[in-house]
N, C-alpha and C. Protein backbone atom coordinates (compact mmCIF):
# COMPACT_ATOMS: atom_id res chain seq x y z
N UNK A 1 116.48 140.42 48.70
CA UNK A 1 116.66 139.56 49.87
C UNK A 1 116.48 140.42 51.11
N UNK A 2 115.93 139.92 51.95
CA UNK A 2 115.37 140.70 53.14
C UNK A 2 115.90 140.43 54.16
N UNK A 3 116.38 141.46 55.49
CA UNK A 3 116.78 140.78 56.47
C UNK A 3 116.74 139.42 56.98
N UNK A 4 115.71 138.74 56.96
CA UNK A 4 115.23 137.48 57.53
C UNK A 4 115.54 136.50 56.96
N UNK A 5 115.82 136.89 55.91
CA UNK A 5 116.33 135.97 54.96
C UNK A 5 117.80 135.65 54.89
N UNK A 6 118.42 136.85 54.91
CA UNK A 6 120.04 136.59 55.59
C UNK A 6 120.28 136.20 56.54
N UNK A 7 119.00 135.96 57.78
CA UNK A 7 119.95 136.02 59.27
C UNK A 7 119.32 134.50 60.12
N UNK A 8 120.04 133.23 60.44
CA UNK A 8 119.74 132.80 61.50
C UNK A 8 119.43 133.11 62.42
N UNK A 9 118.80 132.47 63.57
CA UNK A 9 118.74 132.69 65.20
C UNK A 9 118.28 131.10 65.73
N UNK A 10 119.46 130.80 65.93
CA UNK A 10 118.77 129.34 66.25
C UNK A 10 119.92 128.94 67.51
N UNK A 11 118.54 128.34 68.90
CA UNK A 11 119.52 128.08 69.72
C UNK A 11 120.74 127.10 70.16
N UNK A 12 120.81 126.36 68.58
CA UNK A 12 121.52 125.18 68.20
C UNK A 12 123.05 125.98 67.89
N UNK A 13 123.13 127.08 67.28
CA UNK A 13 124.20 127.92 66.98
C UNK A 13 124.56 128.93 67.53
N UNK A 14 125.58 129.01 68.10
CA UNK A 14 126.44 130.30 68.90
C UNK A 14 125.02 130.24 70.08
N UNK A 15 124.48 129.87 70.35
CA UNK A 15 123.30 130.36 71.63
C UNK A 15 122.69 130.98 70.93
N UNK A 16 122.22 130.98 69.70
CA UNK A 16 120.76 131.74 69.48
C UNK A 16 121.75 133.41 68.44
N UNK A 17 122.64 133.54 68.69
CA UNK A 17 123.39 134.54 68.37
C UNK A 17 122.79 134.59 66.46
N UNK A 18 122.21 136.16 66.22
CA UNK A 18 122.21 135.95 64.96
C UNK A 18 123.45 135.62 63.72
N UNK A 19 123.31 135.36 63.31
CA UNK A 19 124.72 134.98 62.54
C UNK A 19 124.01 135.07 60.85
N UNK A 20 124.84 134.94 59.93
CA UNK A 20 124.98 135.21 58.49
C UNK A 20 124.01 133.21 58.19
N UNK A 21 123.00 133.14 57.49
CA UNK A 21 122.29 131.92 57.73
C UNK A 21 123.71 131.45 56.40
N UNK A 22 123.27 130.27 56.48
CA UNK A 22 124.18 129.37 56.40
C UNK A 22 126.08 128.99 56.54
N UNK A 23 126.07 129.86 58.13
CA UNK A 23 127.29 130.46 58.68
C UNK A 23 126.83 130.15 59.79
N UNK A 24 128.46 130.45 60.31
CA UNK A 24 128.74 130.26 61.53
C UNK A 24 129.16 131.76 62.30
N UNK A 25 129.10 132.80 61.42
CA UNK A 25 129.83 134.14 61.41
C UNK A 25 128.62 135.13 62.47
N UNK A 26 128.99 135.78 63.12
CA UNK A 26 127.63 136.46 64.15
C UNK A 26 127.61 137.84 62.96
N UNK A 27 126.35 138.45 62.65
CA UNK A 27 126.33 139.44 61.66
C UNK A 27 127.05 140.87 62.38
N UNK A 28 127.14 140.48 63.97
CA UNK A 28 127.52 141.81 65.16
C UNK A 28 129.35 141.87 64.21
N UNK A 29 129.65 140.79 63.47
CA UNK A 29 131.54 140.56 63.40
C UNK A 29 131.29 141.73 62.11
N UNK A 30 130.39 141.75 61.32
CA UNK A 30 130.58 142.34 60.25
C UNK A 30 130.49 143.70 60.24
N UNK A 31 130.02 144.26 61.50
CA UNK A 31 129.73 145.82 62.57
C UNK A 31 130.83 145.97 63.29
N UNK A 32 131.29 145.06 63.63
CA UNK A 32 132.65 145.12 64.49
C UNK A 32 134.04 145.84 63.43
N UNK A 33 133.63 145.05 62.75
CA UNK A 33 135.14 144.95 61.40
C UNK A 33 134.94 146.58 61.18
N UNK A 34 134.13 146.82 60.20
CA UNK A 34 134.12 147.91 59.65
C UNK A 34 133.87 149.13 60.97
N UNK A 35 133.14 148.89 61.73
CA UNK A 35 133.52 150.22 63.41
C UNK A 35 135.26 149.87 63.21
N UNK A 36 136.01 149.31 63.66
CA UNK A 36 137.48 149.34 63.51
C UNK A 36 138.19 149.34 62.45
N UNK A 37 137.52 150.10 61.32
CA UNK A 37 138.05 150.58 60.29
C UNK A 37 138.91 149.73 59.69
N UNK A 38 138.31 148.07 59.45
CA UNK A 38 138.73 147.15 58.62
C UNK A 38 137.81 147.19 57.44
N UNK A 39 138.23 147.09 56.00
CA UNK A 39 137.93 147.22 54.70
C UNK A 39 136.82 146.05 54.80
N UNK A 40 135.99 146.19 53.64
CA UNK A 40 134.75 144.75 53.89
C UNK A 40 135.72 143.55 53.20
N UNK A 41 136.38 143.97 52.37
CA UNK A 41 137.53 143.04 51.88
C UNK A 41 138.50 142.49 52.83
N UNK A 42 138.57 142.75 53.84
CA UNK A 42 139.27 142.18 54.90
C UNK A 42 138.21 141.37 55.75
N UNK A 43 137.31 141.60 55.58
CA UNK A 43 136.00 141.16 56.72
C UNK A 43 135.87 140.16 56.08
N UNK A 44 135.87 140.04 54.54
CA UNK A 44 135.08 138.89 53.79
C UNK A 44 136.69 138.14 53.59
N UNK A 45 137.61 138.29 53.51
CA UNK A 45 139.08 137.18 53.74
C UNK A 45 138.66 136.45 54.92
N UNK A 46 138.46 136.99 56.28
CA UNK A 46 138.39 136.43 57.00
C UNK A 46 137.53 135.04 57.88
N UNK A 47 136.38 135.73 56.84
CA UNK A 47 135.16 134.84 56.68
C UNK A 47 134.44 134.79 55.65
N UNK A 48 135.24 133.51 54.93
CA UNK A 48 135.03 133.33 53.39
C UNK A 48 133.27 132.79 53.69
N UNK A 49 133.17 132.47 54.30
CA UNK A 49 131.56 131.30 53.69
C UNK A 49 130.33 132.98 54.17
N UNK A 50 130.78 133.86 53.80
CA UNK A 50 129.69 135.23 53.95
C UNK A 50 130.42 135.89 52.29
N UNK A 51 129.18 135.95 51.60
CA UNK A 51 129.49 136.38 50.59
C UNK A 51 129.15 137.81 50.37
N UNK A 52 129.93 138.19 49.51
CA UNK A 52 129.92 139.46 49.18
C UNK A 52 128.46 139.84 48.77
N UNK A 53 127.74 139.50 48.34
CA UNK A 53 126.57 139.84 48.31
C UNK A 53 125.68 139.62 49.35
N UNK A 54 125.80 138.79 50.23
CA UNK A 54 125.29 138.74 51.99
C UNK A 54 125.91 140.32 52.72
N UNK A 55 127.06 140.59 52.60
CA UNK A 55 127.34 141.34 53.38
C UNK A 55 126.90 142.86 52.64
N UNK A 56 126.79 143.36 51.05
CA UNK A 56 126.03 143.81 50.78
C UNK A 56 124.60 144.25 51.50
N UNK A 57 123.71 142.95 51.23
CA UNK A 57 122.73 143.11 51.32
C UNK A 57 122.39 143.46 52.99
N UNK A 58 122.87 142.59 54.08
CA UNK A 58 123.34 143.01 55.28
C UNK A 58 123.40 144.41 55.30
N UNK A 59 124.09 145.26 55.08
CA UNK A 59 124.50 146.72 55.27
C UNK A 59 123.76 147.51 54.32
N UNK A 60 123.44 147.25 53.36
CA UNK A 60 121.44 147.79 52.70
C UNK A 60 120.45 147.65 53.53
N UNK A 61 119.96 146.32 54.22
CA UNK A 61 118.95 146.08 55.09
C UNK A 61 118.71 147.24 56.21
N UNK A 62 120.20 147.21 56.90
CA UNK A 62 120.26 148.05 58.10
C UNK A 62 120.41 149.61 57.47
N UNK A 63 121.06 149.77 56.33
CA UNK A 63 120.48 151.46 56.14
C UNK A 63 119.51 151.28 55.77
N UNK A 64 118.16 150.48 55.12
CA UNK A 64 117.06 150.85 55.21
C UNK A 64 116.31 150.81 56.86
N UNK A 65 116.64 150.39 57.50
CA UNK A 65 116.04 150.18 58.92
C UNK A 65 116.29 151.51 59.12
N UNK A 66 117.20 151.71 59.32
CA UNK A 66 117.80 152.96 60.35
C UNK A 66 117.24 154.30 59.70
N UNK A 67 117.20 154.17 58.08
CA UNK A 67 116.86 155.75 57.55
C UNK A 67 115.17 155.91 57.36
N UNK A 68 114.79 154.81 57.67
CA UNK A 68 112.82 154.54 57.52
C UNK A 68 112.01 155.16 58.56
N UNK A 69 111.93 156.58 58.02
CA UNK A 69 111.15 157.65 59.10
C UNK A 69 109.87 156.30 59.95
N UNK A 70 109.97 156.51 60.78
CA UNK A 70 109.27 155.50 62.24
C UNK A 70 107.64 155.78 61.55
N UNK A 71 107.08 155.26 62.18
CA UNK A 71 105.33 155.65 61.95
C UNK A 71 105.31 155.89 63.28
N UNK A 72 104.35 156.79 62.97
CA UNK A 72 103.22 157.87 64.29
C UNK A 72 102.39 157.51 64.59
């Protein structure tokens, strides 16, 4: 599953705010949680309709972004 595939952007929801697709959750809450050193098990209590395998794949996506030497 590929970023795009996890993530809304629609200006019908939160203003366009990406969020977890078939959620209401902004994917920025699931960066937030864990920067303030909340467990993903606390992240996912809080917002049951993001599944553990969304938020998985979420935080795979972005370490592949981030560790994917750039092209020249």
């Amino acid at each position: 599953m590929s970023g795009k595939e996890l993530i809304t952007v629609d200006p019908e929801i939160l203003g366009g705010t990406p969020v977890f697709k078939g959620t209401r959750v902004p994917v920025k809450t699931l960066f937030d949680y864990l920067e303030r050193n909340y467990t993903l098990d606390e992240f996912l209590e809080c917002f049951p309709s993001v599944t553990r395998e969304m938020a998985h794949q979420m935080l795979e996506c972005s370490e592949s972004a981030l560790l994917t030497p750039a092209s020249v």
